[in-house]
Protein backbone atom coordinates (compact mmCIF):
# COMPACT_ATOMS: atom_id res chain seq x y z
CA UNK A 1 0.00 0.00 0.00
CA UNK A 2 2.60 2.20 1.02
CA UNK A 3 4.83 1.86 -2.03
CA UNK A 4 1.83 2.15 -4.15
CA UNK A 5 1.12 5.31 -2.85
CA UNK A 6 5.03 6.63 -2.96
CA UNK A 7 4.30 5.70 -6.66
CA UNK A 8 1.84 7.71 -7.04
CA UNK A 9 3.21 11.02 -5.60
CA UNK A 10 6.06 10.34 -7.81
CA UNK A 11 3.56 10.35 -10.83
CA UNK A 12 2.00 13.20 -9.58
CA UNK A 13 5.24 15.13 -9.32
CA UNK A 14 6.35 14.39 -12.99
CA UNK A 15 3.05 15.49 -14.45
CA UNK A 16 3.35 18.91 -12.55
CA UNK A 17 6.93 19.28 -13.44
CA UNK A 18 5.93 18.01 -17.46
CA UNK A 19 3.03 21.03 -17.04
CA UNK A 20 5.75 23.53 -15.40
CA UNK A 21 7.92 22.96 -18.82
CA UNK A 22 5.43 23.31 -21.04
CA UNK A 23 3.84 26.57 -19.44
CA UNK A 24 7.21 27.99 -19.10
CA UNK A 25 7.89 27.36 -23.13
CA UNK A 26 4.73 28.71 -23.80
CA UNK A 27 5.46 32.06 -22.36
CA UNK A 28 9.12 31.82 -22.73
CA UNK A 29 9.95 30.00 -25.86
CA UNK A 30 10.73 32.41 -28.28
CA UNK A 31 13.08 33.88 -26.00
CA UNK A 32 14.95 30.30 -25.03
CA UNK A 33 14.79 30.00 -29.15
CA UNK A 34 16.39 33.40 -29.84
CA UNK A 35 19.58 32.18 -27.02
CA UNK A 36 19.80 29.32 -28.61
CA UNK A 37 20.00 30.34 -32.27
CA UNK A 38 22.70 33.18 -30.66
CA UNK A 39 24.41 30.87 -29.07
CA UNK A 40 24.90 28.90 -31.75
CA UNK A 41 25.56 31.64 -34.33
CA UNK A 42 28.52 32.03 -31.88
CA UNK A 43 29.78 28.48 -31.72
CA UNK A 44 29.19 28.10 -35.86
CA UNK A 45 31.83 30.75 -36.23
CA UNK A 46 33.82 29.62 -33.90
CA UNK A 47 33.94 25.66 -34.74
CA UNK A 48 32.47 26.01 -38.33
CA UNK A 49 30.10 23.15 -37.15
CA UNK A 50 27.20 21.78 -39.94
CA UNK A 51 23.92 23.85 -40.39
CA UNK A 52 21.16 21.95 -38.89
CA UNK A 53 16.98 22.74 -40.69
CA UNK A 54 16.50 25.00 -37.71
CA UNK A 55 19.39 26.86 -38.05
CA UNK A 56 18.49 27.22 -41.65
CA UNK A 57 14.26 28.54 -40.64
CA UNK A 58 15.93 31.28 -38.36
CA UNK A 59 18.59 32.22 -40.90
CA UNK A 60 15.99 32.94 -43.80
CA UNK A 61 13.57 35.13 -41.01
CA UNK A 62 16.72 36.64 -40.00
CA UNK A 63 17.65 37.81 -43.57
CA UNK A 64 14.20 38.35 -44.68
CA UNK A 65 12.58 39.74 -41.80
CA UNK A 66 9.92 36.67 -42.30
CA UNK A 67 7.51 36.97 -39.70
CA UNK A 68 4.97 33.67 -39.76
CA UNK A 69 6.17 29.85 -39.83
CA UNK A 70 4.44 26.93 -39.86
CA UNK A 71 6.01 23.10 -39.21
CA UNK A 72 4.09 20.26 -40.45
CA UNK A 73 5.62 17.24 -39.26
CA UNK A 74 4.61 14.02 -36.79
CA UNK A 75 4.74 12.94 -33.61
CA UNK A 76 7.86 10.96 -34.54
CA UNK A 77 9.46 13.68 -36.55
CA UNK A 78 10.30 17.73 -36.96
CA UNK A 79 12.42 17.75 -33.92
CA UNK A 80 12.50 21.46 -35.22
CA UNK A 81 9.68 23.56 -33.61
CA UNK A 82 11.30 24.56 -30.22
CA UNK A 83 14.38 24.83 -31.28
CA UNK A 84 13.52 27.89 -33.93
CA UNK A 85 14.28 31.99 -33.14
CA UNK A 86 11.00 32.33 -32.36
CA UNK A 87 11.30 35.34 -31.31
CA UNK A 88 11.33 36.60 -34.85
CA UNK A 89 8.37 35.22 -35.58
CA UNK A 90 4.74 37.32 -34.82
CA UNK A 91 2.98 33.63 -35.91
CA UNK A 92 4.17 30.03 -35.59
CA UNK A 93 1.86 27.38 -35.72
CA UNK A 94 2.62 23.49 -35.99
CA UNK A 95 0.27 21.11 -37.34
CA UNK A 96 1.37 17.36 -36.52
CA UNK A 97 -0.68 14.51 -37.77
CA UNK A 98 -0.03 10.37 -36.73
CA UNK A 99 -0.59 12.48 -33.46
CA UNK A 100 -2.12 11.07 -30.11
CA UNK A 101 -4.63 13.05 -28.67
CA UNK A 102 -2.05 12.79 -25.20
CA UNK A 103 0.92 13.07 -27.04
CA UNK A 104 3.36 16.38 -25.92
CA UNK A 105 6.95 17.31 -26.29
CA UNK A 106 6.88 20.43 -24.17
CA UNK A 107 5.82 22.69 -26.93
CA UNK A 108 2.52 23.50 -28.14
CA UNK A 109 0.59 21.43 -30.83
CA UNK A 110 -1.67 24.03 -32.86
CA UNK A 111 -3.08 21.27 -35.06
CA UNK A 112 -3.55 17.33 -34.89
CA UNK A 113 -4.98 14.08 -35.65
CA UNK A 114 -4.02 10.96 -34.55
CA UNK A 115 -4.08 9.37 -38.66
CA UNK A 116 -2.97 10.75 -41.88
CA UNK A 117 -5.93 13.43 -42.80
CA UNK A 118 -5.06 16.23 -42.13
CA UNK A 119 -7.55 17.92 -44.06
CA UNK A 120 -9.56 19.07 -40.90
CA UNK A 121 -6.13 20.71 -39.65
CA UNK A 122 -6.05 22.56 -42.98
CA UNK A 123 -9.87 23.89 -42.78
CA UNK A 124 -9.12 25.41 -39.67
CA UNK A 125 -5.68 27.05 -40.46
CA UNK A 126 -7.33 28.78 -43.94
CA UNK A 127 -10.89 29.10 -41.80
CA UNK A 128 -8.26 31.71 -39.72
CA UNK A 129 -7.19 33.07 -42.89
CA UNK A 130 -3.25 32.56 -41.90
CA UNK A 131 -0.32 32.43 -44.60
CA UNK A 132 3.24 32.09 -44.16
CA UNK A 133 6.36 32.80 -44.74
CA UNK A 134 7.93 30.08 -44.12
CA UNK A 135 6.33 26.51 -44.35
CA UNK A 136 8.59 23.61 -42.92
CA UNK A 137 7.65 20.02 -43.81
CA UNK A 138 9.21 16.83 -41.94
CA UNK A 139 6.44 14.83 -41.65
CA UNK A 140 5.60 10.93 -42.57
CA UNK A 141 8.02 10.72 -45.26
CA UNK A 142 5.89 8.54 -47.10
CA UNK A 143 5.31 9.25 -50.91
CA UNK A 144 1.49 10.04 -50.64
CA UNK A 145 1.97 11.83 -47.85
CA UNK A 146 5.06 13.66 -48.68
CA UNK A 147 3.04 14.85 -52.04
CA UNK A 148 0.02 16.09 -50.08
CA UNK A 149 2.39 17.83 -47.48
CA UNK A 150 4.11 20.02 -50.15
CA UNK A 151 0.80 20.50 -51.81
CA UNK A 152 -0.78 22.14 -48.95
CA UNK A 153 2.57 23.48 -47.96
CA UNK A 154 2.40 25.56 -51.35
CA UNK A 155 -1.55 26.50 -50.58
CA UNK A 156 -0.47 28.06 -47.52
CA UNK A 157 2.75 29.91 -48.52
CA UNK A 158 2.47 33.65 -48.67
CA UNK A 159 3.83 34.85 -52.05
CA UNK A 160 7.01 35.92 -51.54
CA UNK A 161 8.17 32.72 -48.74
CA UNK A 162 9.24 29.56 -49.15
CA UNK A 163 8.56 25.46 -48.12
CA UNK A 164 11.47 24.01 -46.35
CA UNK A 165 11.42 20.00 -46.85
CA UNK A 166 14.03 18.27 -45.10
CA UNK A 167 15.43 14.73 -45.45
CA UNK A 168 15.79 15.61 -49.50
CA UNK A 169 19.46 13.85 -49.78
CA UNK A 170 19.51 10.97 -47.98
CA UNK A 171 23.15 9.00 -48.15
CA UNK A 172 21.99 5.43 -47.47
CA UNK A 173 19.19 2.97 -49.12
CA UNK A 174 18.35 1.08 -46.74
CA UNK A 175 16.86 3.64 -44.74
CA UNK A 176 14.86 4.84 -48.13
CA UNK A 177 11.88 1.99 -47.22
CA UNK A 178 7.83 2.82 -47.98
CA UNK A 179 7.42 2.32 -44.48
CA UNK A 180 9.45 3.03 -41.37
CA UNK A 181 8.90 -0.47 -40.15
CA UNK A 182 11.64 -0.29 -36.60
CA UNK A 183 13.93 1.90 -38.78
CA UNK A 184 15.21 4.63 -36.80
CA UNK A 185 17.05 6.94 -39.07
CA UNK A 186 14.64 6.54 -42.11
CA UNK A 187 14.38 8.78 -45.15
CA UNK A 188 11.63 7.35 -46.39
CA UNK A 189 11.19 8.30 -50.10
CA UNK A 190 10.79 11.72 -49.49
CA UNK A 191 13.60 12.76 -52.30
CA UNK A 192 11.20 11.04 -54.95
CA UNK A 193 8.05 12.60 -53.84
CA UNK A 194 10.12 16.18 -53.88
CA UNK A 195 11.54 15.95 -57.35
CA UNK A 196 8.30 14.29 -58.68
CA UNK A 197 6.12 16.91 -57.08
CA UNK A 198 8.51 19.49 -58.79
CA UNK A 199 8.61 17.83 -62.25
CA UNK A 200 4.92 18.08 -62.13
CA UNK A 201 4.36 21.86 -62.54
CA UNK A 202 5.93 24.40 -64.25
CA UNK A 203 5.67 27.19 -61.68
CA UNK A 204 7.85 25.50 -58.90
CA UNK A 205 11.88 27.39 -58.03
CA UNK A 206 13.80 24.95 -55.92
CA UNK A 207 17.30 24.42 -54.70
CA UNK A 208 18.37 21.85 -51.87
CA UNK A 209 20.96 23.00 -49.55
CA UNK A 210 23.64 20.45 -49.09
CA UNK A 211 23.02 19.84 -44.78
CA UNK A 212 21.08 17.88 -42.56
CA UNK A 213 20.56 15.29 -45.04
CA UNK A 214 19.34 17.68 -47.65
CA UNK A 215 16.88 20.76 -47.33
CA UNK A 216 14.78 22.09 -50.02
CA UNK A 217 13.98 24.93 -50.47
CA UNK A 218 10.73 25.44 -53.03
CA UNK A 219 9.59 29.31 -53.95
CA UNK A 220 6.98 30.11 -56.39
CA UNK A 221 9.08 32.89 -58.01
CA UNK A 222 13.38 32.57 -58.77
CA UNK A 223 14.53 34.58 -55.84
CA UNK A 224 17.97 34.29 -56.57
CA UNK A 225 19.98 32.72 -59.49
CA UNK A 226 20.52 29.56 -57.39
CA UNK A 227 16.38 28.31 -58.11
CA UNK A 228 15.73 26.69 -60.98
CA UNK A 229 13.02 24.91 -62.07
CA UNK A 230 12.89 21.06 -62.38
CA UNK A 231 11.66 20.70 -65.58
CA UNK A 232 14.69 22.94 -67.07
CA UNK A 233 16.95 20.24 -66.09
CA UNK A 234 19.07 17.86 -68.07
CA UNK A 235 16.50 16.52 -70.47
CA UNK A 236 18.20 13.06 -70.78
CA UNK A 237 18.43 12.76 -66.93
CA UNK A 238 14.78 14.06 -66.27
CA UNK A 239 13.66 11.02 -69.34
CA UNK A 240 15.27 8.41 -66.90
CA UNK A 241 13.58 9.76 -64.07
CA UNK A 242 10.54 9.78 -65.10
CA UNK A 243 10.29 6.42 -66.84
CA UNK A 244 11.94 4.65 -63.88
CA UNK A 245 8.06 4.96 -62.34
CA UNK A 246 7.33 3.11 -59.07
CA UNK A 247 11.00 1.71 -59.40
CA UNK A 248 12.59 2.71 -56.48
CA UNK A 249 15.54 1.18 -55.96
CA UNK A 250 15.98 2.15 -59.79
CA UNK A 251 15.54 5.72 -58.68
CA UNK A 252 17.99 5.55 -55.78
CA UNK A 253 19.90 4.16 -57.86
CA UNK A 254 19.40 7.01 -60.50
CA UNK A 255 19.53 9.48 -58.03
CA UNK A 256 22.65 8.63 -56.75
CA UNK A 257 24.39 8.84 -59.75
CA UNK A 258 22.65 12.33 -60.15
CA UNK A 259 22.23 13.45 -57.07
CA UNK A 260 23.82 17.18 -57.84
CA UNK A 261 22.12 17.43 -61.39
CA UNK A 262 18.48 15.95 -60.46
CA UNK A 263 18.25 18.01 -56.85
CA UNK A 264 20.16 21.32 -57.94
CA UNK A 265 22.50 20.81 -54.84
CA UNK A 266 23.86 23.92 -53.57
CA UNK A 267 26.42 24.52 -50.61
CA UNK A 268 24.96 26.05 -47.11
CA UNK A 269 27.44 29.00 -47.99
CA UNK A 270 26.82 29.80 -51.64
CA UNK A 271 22.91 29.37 -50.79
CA UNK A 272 22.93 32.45 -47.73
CA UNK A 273 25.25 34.36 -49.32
CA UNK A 274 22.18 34.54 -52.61
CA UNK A 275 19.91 34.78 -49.55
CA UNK A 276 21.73 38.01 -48.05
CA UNK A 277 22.51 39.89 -51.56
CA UNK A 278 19.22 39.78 -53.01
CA UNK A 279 17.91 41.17 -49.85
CA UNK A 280 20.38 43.54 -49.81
CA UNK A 281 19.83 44.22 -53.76
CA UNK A 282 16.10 44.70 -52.96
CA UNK A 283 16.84 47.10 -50.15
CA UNK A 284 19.16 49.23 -52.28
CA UNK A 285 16.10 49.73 -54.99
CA UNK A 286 13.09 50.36 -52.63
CA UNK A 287 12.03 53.22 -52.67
């Protein structure tokens, strides 16, 4: 009886700490984010350590002056949403599907369902009439899914923002399943659904920065002469591509060979140093 009751006050004191946290990165978070973005700004220059998706959402607000985000990831993925500046941000939202009703991390959960449709998630985001600047996708990195997410990704970006996928160059094919299955570092086939989706329309700028196992970066106009689109690629490669079908280790296979051609790689440097002079070109012309 006794221990039984011990057990209990112990249970009781973790769920009042857990509700402490998340209360105190409610109110605090975008303050912890901005420290941590600073403080790693510092050790970056100091150690010249690899950019991480996060790093990269805080850079482009920072250069920008972006001032809405929204993640759309999982319960078993994104690992991105606390760790942002948010303090640059007057709007973040996160909408995580494959999402437990009692499922929490710490940090709030705007939008969920506990399967794949999210489609009640997206009534209520355009029902508030919110865009964004910035659109991050790390979701279920399953093909469907992955297509949907960028889709709805693109609905929601303001005009002049951009999607951020991540997990666009993954190094290893094993890890590139349909399914997670008891993988732990999986892919999934998110690079196919990304260059499909692109090859698909003819409206569609993309890079993919060359970190954190490949982030892409998808605009709706060329901000800077490092977008392309994917249909202006080489034709001979794109052919392959496209009649490798639901081949897939054919297209890791084809991908790999291509990786820098077929994803229009670009280094973490040469990609904020477009970033920072087409800002800057834009401030030196407004009026």
């Amino acid at each position: 009886m006794r221990t039984a009751m011990l057990q209990k006050l112990t249970d009781a004191q973790r769920l009042k700490s857990r509700a402490r946290a998340a209360g105190f990165l409610h109110f605090a978070g975008p303050w912890v984010g901005r420290f941590r973005y600073e403080k790693w700004r510092l050790r970056q220059a100091l150690s010249g350590r690899s950019w991480r998706k996060f790093h990269l959402i805080s850079e482009l607000a920072r250069i920008h002056g972006y001032r809405s985000v929204l993640e759309i990831s999982t319960a078993r993925s994104g690992y991105t949403y606390d760790r942002l500046d948010q303090s640059r941000f007057d709007v973040c939202r996160r909408l995580s599907y494959l999402t437990p009703d009692d499922w929490t991390d710490g940090a709030p959960v705007d939008y969920r369902c506990s399967d794949r449709d999210t489609s009640e998630c997206l009534r209520q985001i355009r029902g508030q009439g919110l865009g964004f600047d910035i659109v991050f996708v790390d979701a279920c990195h399953e093909y469907d899914s992955t297509c949907r997410d960028m889709e709805d990704a693109l609905s929601l970006l303001n005009p002049n923002g951009v999607v951020v996928l991540h997990d666009c160059l993954p190094n290893d094919e094993s890890h590139c399943t349909l399914s997670r299955g008891d993988l732990v570092g999986w892919f999934g086939v998110t690079y196919k659904a990304y260059l499909d989706a692109l090859l698909a329309r003819k409206d569609l700028w993309y890079c993919t920065v060359d970190t954190d196992f490949g982030c892409g970066m998808v605009r709706l106009t060329q901000k800077t002469p490092l977008y392309r689109r994917a249909i202006d690629g080489d034709e001979i490669c794109i052919r392959e591509w496209r009649n490798v079908g639901d081949n897939y280790h054919a297209a890791y296979q084809l991908y790999e060979r291509n990786r820098a051609n077929l994803m229009n790689v670009v280094t973490v440097k040469d990609f904020l140093m477009a970033e920072r002079q087409n800002r800057m070109g834009k401030a030196a012309f407004a009026p």
